[in-house]
PDB file of N, CA and C in Angstrom:
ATOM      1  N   UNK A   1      71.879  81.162  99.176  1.00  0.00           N
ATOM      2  CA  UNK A   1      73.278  81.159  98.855  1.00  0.00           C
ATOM      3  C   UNK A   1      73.753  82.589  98.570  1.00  0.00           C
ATOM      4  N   UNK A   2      73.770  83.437  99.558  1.00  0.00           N
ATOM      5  CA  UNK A   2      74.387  84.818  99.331  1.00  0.00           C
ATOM      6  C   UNK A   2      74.747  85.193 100.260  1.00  0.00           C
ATOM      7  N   UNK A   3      76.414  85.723  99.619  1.00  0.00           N
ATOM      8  CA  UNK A   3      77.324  85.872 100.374  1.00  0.00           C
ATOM      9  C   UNK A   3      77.145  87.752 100.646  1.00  0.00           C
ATOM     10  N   UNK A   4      77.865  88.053 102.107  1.00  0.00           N
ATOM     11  CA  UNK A   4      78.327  89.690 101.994  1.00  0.00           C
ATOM     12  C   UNK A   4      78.661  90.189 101.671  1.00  0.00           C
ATOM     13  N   UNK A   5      78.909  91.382 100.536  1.00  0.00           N
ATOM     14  CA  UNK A   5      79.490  92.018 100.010  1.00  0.00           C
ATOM     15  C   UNK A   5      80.621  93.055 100.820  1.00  0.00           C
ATOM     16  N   UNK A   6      81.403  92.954 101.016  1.00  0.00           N
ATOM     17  CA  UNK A   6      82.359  93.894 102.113  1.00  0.00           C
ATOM     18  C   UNK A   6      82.886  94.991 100.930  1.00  0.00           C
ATOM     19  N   UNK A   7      82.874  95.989 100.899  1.00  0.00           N
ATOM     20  CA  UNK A   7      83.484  97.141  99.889  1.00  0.00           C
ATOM     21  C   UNK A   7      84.952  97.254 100.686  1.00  0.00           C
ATOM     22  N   UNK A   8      85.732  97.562  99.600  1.00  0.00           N
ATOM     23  CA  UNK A   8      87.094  97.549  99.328  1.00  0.00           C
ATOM     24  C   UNK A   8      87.245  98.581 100.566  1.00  0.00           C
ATOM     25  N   UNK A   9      88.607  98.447 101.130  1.00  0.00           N
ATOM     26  CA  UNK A   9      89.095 100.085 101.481  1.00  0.00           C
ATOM     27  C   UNK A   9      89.470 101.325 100.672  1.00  0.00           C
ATOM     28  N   UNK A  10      88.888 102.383 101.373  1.00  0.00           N
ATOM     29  CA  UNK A  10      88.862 103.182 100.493  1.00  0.00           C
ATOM     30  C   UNK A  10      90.668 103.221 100.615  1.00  0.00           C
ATOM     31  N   UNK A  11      91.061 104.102  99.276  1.00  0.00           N
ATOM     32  CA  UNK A  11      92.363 104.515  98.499  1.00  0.00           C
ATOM     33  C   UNK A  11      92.980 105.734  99.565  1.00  0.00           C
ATOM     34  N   UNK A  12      92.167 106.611 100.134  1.00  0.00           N
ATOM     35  CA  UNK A  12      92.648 107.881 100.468  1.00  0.00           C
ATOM     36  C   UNK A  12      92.910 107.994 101.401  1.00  0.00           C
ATOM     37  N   UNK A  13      92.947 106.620 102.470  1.00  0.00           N
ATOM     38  CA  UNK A  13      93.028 106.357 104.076  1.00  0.00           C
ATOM     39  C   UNK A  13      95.014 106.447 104.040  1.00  0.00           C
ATOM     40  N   UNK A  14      95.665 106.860 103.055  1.00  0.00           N
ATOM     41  CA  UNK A  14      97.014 106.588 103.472  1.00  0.00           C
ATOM     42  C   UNK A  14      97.381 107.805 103.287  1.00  0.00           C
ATOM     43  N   UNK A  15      98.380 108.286 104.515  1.00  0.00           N
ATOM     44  CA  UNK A  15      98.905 109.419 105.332  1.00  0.00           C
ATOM     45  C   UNK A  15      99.915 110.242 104.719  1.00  0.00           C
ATOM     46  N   UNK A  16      99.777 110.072 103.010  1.00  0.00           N
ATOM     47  CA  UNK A  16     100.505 110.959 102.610  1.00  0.00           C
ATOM     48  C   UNK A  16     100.833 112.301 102.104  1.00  0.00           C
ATOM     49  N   UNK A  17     101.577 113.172 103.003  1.00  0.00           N
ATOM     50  CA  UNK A  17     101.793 114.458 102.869  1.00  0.00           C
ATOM     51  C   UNK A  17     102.853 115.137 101.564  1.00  0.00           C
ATOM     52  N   UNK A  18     102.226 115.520 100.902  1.00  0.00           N
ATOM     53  CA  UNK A  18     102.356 116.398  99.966  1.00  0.00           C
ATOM     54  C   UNK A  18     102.371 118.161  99.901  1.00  0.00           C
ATOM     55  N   UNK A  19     104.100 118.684 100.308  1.00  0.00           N
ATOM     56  CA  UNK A  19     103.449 120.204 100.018  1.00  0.00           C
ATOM     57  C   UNK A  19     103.261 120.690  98.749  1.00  0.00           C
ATOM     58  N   UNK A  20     102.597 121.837  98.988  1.00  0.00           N
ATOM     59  CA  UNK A  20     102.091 122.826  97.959  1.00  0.00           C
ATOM     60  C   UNK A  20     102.677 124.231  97.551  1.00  0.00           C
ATOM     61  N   UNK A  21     103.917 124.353  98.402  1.00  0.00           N
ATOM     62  CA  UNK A  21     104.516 125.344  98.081  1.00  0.00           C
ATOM     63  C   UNK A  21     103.487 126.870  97.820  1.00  0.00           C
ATOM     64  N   UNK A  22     102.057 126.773  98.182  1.00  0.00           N
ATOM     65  CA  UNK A  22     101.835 127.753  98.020  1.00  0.00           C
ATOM     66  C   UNK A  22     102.398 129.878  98.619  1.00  0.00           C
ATOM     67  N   UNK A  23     102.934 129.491  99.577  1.00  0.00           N
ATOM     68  CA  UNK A  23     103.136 130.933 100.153  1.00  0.00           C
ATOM     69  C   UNK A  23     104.586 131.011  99.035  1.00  0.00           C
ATOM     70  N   UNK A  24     105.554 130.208  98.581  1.00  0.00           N
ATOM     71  CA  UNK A  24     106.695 130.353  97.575  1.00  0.00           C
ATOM     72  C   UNK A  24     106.114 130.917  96.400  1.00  0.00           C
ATOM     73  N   UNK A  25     104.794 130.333  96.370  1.00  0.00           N
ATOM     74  CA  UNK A  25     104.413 130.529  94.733  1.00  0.00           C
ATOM     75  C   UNK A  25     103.402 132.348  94.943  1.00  0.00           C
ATOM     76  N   UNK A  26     103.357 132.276  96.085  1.00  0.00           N
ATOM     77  CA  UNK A  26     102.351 133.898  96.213  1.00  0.00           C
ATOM     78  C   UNK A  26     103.450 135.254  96.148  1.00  0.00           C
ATOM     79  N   UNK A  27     105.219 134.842  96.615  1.00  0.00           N
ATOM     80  CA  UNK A  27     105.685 135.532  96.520  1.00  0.00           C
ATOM     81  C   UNK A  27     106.330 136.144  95.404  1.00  0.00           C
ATOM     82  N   UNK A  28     106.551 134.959  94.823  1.00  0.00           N
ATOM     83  CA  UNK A  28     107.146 134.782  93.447  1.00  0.00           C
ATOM     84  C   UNK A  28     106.126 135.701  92.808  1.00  0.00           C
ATOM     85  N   UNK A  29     104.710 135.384  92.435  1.00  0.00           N
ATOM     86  CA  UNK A  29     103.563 136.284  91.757  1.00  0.00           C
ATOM     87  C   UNK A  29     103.910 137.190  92.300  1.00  0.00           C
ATOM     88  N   UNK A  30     104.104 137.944  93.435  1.00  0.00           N
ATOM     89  CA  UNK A  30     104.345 139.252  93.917  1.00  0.00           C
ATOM     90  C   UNK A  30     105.559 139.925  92.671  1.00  0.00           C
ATOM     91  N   UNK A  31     106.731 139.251  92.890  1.00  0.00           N
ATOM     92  CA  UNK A  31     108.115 139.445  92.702  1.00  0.00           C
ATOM     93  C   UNK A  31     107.789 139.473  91.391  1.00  0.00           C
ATOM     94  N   UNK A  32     107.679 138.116  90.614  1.00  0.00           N
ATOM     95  CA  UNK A  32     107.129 138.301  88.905  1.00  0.00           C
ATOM     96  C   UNK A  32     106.030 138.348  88.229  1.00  0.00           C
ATOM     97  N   UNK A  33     105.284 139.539  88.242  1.00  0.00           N
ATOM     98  CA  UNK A  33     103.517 139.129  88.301  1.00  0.00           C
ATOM     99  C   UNK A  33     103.282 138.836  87.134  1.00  0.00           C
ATOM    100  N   UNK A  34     103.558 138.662  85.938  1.00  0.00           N
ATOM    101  CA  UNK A  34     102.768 137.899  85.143  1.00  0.00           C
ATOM    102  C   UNK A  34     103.218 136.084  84.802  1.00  0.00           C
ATOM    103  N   UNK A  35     104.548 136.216  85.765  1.00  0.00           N
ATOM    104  CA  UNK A  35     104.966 134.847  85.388  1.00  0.00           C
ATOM    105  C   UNK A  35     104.607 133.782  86.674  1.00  0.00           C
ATOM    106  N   UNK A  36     104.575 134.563  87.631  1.00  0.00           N
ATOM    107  CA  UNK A  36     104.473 133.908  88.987  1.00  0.00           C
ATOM    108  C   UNK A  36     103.211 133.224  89.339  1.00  0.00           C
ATOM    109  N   UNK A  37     102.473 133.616  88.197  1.00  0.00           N
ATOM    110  CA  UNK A  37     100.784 132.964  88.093  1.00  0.00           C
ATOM    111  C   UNK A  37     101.060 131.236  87.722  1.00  0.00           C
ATOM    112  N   UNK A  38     101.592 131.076  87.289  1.00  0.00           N
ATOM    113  CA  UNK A  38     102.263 129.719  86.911  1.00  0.00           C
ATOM    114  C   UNK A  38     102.359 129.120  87.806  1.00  0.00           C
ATOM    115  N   UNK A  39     103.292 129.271  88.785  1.00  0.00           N
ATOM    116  CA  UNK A  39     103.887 128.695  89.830  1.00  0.00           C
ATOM    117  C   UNK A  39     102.181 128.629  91.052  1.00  0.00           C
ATOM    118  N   UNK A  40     101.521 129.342  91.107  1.00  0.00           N
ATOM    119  CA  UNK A  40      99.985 129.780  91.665  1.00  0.00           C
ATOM    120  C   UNK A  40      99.476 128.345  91.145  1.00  0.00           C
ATOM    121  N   UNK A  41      99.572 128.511  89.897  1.00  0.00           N
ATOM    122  CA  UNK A  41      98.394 127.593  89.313  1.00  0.00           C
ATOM    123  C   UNK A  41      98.921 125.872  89.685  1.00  0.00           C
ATOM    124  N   UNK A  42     100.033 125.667  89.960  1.00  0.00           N
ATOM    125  CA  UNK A  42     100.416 124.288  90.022  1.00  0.00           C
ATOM    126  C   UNK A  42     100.370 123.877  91.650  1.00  0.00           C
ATOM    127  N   UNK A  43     100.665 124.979  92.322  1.00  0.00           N
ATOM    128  CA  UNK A  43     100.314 124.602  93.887  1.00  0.00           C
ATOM    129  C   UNK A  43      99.000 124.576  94.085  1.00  0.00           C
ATOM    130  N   UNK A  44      98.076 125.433  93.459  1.00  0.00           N
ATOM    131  CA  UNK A  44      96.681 125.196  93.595  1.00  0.00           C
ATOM    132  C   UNK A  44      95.934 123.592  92.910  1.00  0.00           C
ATOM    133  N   UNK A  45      96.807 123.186  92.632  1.00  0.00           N
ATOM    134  CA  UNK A  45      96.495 121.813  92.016  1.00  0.00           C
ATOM    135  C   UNK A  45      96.782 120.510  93.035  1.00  0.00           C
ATOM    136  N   UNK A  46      97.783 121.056  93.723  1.00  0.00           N
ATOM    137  CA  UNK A  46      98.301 119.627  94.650  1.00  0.00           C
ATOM    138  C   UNK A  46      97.449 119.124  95.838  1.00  0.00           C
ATOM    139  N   UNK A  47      96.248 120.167  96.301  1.00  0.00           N
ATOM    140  CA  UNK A  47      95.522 119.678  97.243  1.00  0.00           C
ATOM    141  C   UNK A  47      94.328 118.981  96.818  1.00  0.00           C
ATOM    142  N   UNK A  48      93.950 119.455  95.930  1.00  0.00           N
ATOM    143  CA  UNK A  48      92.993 118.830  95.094  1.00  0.00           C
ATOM    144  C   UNK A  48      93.479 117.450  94.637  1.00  0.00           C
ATOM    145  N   UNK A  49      94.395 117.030  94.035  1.00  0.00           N
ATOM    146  CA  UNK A  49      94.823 115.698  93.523  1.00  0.00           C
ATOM    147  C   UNK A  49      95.315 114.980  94.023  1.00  0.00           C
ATOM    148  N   UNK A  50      95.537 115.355  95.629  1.00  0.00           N
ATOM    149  CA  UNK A  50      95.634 114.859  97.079  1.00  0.00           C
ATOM    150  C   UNK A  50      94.471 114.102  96.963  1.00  0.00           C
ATOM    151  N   UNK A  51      93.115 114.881  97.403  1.00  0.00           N
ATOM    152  CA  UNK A  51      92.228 114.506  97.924  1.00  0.00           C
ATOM    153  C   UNK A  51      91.664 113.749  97.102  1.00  0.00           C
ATOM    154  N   UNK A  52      91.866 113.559  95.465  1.00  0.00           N
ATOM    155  CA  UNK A  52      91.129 112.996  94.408  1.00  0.00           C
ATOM    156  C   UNK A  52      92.242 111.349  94.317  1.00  0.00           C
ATOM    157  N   UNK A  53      93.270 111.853  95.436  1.00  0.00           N
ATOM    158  CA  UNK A  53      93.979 109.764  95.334  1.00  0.00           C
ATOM    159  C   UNK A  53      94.602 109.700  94.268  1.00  0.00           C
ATOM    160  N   UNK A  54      95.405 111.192  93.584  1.00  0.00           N
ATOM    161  CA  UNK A  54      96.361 111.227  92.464  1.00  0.00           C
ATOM    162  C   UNK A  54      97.514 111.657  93.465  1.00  0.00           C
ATOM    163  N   UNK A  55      98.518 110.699  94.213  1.00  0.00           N
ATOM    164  CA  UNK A  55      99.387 111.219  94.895  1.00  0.00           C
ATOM    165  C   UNK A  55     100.638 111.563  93.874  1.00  0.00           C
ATOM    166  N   UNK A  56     100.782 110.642  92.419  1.00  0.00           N
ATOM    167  CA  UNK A  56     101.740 110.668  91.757  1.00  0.00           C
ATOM    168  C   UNK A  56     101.527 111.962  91.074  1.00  0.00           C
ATOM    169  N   UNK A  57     100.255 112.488  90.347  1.00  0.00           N
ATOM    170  CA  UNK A  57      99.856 113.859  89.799  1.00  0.00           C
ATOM    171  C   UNK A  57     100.678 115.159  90.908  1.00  0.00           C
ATOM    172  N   UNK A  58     100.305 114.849  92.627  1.00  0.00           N
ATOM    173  CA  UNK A  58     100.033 115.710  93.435  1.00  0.00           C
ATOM    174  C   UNK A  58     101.551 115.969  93.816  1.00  0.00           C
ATOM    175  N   UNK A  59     102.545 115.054  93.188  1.00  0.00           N
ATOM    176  CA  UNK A  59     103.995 115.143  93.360  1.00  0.00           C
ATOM    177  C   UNK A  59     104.543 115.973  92.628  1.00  0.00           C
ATOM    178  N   UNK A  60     104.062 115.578  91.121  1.00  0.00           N
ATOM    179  CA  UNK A  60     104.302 116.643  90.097  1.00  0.00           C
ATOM    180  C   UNK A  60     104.206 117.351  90.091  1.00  0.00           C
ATOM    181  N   UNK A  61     102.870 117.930  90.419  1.00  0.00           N
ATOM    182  CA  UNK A  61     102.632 119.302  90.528  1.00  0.00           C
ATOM    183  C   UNK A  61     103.331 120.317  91.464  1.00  0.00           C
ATOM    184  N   UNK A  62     103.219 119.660  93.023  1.00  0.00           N
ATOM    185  CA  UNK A  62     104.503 120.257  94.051  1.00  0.00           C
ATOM    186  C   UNK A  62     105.349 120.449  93.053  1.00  0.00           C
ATOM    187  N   UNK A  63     106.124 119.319  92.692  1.00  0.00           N
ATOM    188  CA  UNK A  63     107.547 119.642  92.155  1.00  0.00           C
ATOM    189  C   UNK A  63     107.594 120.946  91.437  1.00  0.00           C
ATOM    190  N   UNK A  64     107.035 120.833  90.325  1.00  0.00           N
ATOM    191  CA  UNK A  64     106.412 121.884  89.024  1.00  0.00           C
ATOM    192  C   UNK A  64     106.347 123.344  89.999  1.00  0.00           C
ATOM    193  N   UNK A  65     105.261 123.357  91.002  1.00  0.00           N
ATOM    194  CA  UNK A  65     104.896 124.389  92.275  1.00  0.00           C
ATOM    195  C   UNK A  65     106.912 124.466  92.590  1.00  0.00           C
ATOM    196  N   UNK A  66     107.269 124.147  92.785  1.00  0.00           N
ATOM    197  CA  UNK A  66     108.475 124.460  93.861  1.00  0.00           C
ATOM    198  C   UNK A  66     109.338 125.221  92.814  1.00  0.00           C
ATOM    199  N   UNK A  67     109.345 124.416  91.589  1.00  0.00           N
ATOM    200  CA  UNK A  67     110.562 125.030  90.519  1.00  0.00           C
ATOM    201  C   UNK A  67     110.584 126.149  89.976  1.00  0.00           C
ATOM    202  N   UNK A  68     109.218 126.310  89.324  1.00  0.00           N
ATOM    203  CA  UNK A  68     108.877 127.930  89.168  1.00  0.00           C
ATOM    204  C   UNK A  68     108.537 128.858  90.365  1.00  0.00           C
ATOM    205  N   UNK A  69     108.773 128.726  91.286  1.00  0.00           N
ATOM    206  CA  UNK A  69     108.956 129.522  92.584  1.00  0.00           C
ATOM    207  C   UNK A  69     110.038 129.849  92.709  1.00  0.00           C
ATOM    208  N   UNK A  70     110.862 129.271  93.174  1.00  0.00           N
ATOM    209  CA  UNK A  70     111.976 129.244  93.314  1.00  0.00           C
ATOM    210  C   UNK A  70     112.951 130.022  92.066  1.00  0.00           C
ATOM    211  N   UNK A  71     112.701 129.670  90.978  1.00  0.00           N
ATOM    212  CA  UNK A  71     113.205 130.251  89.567  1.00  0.00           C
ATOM    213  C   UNK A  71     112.799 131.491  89.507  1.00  0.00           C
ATOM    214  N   UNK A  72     111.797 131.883  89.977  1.00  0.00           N
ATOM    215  CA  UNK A  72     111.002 133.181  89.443  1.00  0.00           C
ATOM    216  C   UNK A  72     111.646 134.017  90.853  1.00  0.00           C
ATOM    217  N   UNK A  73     111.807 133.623  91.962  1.00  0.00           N
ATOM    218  CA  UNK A  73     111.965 134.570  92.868  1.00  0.00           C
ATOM    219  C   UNK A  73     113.183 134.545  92.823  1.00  0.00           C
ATOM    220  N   UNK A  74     114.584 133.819  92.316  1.00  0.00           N
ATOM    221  CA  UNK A  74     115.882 133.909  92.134  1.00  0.00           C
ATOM    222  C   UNK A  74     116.015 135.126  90.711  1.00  0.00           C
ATOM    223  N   UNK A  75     115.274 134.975  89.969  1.00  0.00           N
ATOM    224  CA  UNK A  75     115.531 136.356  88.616  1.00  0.00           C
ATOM    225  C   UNK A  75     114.738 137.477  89.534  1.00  0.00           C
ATOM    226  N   UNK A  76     113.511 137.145  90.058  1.00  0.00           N
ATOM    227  CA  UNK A  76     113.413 138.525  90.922  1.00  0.00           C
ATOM    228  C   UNK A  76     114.623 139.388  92.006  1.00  0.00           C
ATOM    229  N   UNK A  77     115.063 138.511  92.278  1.00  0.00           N
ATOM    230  CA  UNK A  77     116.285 139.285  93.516  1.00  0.00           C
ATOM    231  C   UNK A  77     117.399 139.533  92.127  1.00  0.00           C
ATOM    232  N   UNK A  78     117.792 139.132  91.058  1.00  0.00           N
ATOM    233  CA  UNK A  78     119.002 138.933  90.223  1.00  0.00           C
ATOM    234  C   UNK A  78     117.728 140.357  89.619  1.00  0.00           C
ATOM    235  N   UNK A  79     117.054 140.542  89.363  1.00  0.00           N
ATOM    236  CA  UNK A  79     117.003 141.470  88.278  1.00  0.00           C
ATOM    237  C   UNK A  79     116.621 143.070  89.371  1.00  0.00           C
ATOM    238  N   UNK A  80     116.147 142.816  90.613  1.00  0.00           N
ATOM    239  CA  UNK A  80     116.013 144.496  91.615  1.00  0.00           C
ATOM    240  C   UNK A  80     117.564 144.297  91.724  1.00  0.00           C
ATOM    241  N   UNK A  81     118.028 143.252  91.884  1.00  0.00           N
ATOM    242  CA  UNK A  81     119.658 143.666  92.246  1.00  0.00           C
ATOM    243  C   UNK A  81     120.823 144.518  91.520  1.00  0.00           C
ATOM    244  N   UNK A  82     120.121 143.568  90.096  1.00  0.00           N
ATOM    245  CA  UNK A  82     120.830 144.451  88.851  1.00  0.00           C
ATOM    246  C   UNK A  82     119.902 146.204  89.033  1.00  0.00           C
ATOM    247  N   UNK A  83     118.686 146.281  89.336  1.00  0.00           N
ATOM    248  CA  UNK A  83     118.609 147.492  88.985  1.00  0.00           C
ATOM    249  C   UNK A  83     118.868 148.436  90.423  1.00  0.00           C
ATOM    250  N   UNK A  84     119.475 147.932  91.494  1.00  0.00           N
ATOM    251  CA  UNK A  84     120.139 148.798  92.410  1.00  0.00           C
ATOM    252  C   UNK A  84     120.753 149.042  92.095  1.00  0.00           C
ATOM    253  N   UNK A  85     121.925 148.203  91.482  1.00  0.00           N
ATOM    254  CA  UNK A  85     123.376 148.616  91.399  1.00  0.00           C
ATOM    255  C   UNK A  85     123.155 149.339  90.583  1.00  0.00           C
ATOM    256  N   UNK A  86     122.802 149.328  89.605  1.00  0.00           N
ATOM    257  CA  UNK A  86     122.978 150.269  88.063  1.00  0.00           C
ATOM    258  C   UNK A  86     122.327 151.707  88.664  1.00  0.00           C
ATOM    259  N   UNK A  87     121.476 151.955  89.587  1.00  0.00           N
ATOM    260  CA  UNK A  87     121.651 153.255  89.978  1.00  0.00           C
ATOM    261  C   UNK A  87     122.098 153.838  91.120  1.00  0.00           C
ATOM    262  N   UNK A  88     122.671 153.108  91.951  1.00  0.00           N
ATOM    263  CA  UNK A  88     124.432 153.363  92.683  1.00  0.00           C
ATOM    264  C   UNK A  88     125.206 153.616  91.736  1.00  0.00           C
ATOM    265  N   UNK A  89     125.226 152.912  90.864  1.00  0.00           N
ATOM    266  CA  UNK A  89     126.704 153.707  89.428  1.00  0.00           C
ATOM    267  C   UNK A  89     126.551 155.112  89.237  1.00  0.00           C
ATOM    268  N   UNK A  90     124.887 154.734  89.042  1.00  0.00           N
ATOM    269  CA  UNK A  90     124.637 156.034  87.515  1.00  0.00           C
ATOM    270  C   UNK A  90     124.856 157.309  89.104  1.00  0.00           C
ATOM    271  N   UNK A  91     124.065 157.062  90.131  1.00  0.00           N
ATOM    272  CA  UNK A  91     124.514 157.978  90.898  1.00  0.00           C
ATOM    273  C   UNK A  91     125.939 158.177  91.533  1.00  0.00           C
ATOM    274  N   UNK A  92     126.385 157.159  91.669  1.00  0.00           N
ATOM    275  CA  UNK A  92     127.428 157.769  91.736  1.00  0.00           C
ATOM    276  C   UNK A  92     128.529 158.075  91.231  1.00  0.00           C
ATOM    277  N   UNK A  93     128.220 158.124  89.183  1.00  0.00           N
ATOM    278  CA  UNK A  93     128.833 159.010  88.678  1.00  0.00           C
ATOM    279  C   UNK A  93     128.575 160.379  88.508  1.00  0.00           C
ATOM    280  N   UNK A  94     126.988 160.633  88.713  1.00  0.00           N
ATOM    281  CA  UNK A  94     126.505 161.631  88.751  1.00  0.00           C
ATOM    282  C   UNK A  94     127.086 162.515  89.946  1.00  0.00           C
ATOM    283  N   UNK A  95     127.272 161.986  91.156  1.00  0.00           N
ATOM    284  CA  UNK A  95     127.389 162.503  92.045  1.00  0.00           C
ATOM    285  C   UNK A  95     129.247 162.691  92.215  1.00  0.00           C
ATOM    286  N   UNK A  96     130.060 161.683  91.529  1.00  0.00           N
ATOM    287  CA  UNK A  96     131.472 162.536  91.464  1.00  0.00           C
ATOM    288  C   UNK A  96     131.723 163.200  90.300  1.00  0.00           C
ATOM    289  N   UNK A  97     131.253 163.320  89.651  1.00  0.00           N
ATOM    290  CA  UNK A  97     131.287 163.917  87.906  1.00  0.00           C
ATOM    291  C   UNK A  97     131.271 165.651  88.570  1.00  0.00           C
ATOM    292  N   UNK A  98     130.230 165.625  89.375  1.00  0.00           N
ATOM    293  CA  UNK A  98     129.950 167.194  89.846  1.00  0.00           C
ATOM    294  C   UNK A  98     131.271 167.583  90.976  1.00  0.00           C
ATOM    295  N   UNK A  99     131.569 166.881  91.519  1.00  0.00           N
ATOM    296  CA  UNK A  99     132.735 167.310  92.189  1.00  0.00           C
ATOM    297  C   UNK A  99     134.120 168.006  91.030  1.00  0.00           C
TER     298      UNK A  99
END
């Protein structure tokens, strides 16, 4: 009286794609290097918790990955921007002051 044991399907056979925002999060570290490690550390998480069948973790983390990317490389362009302009001023008061 013994029956077959058939094992379950595995969990990880379903086709879902999750990005990782990693090249957003490498620029951002470029742009804000001590903050942009953040944004590093949460995309480096989403392939892994892919493959470990945490698709709900591997969402979060994207998400988390996308926001501090995105945030960090928007104060990066807002803060070289502020410091162009401010020395277009300063030069070019310097530069009509002498006239």
């Amino acid at each position: 009286m013994s029956q077959e044991w058939t094992p379950p399907p595995p969990a990880a056979e379903t086709t879902t794609s999750v990005p990782n925002y990693l090249i957003p999060a490498i620029i951002s570290a470029v742009c804000c290097f001590p903050l942009g490690i953040i944004s590093i550390v949460f995309a480096a998480q989403v392939n892994g918790k892919v493959a470990a069948g945490d698709i709900a973790g591997a969402l979060q983390a994207s998400k988390m990955a996308k926001i501090f990317s995105f945030i960090l490389i928007g104060l990066a362009v807002l803060g070289w921007g502020g410091y162009l302009i401010f020395w277009v001023l300063i030069g070019g008061a310097a530069f009509f002051g002498n006239m």
